[in-house]
Protein backbone atom coordinates (compact mmCIF):
# COMPACT_ATOMS: atom_id res chain seq x y z
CA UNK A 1 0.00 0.00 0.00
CA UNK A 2 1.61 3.31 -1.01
CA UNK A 3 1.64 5.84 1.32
CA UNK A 4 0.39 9.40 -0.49
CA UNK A 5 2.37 12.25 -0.49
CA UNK A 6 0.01 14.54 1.76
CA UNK A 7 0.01 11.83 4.64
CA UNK A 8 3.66 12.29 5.21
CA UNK A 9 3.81 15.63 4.76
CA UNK A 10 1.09 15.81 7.24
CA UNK A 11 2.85 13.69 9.42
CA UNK A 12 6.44 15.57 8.84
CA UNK A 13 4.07 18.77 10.08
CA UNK A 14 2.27 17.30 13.25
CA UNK A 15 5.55 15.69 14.40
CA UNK A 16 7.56 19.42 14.10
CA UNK A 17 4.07 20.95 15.67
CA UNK A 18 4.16 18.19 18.76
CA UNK A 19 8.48 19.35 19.66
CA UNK A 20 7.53 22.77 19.09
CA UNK A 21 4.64 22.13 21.79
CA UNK A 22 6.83 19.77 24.05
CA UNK A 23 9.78 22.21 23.59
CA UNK A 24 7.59 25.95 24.67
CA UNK A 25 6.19 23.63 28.24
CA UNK A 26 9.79 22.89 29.04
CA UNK A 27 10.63 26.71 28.24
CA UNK A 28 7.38 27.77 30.16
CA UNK A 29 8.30 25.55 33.25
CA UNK A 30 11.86 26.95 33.51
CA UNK A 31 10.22 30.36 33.51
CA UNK A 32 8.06 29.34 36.17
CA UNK A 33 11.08 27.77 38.34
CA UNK A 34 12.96 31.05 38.11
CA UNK A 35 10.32 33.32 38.82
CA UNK A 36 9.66 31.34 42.41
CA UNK A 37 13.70 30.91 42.85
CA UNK A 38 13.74 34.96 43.20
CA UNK A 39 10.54 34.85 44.62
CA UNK A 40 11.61 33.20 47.47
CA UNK A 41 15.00 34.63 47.48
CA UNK A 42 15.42 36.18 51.17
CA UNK A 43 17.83 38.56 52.55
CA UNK A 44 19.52 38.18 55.76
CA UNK A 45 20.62 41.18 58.04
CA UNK A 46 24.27 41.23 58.38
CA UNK A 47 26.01 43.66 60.31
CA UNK A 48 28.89 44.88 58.31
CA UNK A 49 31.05 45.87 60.85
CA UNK A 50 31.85 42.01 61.79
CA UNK A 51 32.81 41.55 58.78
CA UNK A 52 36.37 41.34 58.88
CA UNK A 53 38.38 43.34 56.09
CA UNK A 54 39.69 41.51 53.49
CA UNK A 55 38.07 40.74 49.39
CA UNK A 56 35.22 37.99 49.37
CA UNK A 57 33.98 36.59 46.63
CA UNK A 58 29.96 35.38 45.99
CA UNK A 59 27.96 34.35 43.58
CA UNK A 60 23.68 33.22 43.37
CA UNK A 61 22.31 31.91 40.43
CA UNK A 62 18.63 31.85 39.62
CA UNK A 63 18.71 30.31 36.07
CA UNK A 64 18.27 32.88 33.91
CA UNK A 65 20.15 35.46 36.04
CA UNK A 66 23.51 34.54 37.02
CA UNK A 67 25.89 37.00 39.33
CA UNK A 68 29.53 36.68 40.83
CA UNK A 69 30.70 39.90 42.50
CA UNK A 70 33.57 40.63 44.27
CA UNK A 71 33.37 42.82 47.62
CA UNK A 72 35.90 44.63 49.44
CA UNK A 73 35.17 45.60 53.22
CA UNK A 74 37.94 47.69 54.89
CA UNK A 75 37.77 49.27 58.49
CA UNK A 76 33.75 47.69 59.27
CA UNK A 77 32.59 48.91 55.79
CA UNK A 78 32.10 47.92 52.14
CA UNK A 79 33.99 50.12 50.16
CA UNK A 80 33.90 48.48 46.63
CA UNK A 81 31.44 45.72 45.33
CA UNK A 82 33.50 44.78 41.42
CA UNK A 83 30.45 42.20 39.36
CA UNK A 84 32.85 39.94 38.14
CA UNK A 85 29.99 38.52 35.86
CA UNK A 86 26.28 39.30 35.41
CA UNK A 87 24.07 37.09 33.35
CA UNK A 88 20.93 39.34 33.11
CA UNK A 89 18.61 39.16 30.42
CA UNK A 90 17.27 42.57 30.37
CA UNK A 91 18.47 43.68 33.69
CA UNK A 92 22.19 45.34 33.49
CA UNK A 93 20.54 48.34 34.37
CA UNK A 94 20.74 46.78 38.11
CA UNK A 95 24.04 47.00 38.37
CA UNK A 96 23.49 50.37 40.15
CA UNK A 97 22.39 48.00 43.28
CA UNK A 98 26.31 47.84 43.95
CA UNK A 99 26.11 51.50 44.62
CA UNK A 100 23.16 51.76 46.60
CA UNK A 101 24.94 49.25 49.12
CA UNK A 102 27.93 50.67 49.56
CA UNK A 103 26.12 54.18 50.60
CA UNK A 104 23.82 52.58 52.96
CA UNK A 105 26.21 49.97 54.19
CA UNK A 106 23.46 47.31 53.94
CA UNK A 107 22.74 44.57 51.26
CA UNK A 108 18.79 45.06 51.17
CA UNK A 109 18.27 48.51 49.54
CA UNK A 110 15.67 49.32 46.80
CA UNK A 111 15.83 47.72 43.74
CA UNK A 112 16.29 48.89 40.05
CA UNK A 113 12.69 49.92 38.32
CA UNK A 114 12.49 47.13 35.44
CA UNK A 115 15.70 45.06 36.75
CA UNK A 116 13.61 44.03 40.21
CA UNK A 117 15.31 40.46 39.88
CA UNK A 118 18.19 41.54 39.04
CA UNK A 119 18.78 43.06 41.42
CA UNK A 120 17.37 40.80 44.22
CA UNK A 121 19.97 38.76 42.47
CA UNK A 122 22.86 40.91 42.97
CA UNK A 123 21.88 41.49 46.67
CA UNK A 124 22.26 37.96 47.32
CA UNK A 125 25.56 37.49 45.58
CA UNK A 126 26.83 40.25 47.95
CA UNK A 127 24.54 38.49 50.92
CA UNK A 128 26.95 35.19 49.62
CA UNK A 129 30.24 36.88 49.85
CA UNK A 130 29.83 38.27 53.78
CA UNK A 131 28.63 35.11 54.39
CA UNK A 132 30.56 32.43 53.35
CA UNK A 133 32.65 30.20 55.78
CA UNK A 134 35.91 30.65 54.37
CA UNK A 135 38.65 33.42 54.91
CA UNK A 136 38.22 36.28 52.63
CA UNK A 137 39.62 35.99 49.05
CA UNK A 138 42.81 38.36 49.89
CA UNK A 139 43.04 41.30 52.35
């Protein structure tokens, strides 16, 4: 029995239309995934002046926003935060954040208009840094 030409070719069509469906839920779930990972991203107080001076390193990663930053504390303050890598999307404008911190001396400050994740994002990576276990990178 011979197949006819518009079979296959409807066949060729429903099998791209069925990735191109299984391919857009797997997109659509990641979306999901990475709007609850910032979602329920949370910010702990740390008081600055504890930290002891030296260059720490941190990074977070939400999926589609990725950031490494380097900060510098000298004397009980932060007095440089360096993003040693920002995967963003749409939100570089963010990067402003940095700033904001280092004039209120605290890691929760208000975020970027547009770049809310972001910058929730870049918090964290500083949040990371104070935080972590090990000596500081160099003093």
């Amino acid at each position: 029995m011979k197949v006819s030409r518009n079979r296959i070719l409807l066949s060729i069509v429903l099998f791209l239309f069925l990735i191109g469906m299984g391919s857009t839920a797997i997109y659509l779930k990641s979306v999901a995934d990475y709007k609850k990972a910032v979602r329920e991203t949370t910010l702990n107080d740390i008081n600055i002046s504890d930290v002891p001076d030296g260059i720490y390193v941190g990074e977070y990663d939400v999926d589609f926003i990725y950031v490494k930053v380097e900060v510098t504390v000298r004397n009980g303050a932060i007095t440089a935060i360096d993003i040693l890598e920002h995967k963003n999307g749409r939100g570089k404008s963010a990067e402003i954040v940095t700033d904001r911190i280092i004039e209120k001396q605290q890691i929760e400050v208000d975020a970027v208009s547009g770049a809310t994740n972001s910058s929730i994002v870049i918090e964290k990576a500083v949040e990371n840094a104070l935080t972590r276990p090990s000596p500081p990178a160099s003093s």
